[in-house]
C-alpha atoms as a PDB file:
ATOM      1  CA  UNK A   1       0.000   0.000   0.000  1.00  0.00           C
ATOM      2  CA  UNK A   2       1.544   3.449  -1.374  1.00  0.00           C
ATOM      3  CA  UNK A   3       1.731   6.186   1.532  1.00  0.00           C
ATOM      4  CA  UNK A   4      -0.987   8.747   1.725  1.00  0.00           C
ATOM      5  CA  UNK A   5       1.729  11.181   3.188  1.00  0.00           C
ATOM      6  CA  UNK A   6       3.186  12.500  -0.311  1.00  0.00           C
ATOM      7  CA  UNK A   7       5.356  15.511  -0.987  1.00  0.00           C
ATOM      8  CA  UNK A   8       4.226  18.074  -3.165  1.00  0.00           C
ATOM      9  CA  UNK A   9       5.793  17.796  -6.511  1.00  0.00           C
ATOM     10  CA  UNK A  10       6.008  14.318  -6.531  1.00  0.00           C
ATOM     11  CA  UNK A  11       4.110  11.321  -7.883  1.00  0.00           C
ATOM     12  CA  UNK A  12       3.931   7.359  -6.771  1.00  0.00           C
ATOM     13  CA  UNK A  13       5.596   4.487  -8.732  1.00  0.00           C
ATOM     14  CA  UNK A  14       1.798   3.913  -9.940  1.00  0.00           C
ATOM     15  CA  UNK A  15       0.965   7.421 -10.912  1.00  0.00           C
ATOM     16  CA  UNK A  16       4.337   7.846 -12.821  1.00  0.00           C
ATOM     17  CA  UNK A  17       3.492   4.766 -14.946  1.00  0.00           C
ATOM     18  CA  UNK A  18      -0.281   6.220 -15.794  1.00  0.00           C
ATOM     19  CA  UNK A  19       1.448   9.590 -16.730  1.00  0.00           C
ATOM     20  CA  UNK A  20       3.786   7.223 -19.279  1.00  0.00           C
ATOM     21  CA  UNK A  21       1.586   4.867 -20.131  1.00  0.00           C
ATOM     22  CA  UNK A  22       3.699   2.412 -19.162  1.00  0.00           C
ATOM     23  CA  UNK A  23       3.708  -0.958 -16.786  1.00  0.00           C
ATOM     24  CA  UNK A  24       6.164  -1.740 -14.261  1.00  0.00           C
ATOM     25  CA  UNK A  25       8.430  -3.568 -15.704  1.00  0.00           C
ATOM     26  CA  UNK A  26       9.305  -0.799 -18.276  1.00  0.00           C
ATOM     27  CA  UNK A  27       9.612   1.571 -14.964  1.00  0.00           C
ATOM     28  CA  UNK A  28      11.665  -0.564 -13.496  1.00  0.00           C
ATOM     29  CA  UNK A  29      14.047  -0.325 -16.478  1.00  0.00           C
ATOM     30  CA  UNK A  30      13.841   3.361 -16.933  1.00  0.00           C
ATOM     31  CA  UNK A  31      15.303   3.544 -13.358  1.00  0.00           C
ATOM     32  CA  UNK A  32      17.910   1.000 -14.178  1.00  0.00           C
ATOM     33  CA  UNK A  33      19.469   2.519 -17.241  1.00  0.00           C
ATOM     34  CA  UNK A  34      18.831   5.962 -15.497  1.00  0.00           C
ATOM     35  CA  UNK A  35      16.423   7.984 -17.878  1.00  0.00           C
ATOM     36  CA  UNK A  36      14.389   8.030 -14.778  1.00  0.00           C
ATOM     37  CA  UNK A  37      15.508   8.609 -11.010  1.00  0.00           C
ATOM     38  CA  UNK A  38      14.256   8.561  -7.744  1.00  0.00           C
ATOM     39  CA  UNK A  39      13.677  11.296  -5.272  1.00  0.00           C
ATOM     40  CA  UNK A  40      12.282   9.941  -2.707  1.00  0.00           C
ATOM     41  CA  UNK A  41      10.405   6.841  -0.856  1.00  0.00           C
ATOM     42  CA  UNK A  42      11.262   3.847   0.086  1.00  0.00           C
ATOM     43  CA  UNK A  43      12.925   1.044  -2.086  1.00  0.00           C
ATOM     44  CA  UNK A  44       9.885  -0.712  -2.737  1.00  0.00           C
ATOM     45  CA  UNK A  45       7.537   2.351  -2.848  1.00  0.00           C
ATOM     46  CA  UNK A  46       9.563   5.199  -4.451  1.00  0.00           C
ATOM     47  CA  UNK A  47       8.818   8.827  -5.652  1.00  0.00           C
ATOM     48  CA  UNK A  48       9.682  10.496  -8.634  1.00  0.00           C
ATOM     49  CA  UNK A  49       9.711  13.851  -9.114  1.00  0.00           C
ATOM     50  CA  UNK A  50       6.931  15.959 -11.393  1.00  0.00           C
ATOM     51  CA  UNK A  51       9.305  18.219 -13.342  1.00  0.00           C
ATOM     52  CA  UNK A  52      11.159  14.431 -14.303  1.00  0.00           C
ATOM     53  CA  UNK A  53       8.315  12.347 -15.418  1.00  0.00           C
ATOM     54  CA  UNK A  54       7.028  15.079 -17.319  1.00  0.00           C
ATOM     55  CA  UNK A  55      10.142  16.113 -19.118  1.00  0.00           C
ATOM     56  CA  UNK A  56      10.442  12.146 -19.735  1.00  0.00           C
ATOM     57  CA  UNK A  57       6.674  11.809 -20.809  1.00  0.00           C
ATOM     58  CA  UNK A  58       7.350  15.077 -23.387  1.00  0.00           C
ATOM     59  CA  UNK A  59      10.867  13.686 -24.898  1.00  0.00           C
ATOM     60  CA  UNK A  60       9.220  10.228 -25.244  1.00  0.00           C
ATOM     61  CA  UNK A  61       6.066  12.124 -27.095  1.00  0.00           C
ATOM     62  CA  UNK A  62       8.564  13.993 -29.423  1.00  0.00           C
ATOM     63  CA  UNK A  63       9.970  10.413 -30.095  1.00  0.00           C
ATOM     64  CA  UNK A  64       6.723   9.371 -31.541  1.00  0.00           C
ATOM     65  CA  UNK A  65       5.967  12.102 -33.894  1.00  0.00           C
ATOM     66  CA  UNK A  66       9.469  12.222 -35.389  1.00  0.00           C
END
């Protein structure tokens, strides 16, 4: 169960993948080969950071169109 107690600017594991479109797996491996980082949580339920997953979730758009 994700904590209700979240800092402002920051999403869950589970709202980061909805914003990407994305399942877990493929978060995992953003995180691995670091396109994606962390900033925050715990290990198993982390935090990312707005301004990240949005810059990701525009670069990955422009990768679409082109």
């Amino acid at each position: 169960m994700e904590s209700q107690n979240l800092r402002p600017g920051h999403l869950t594991a589970a709202q980061t993948r909805q914003v990407l479109g994305i399942t877990s797996g493929a978060l995992r491996n953003l995180v691995y080969r670091g396109q994606l980082t962390r900033s925050g949580g715990t290990d198993r339920y982390p935090y990312f950071a707005v301004e990240a997953v949005t810059a990701l979730a525009a670069k990955r758009a422009a990768r679409k169109v082109a």
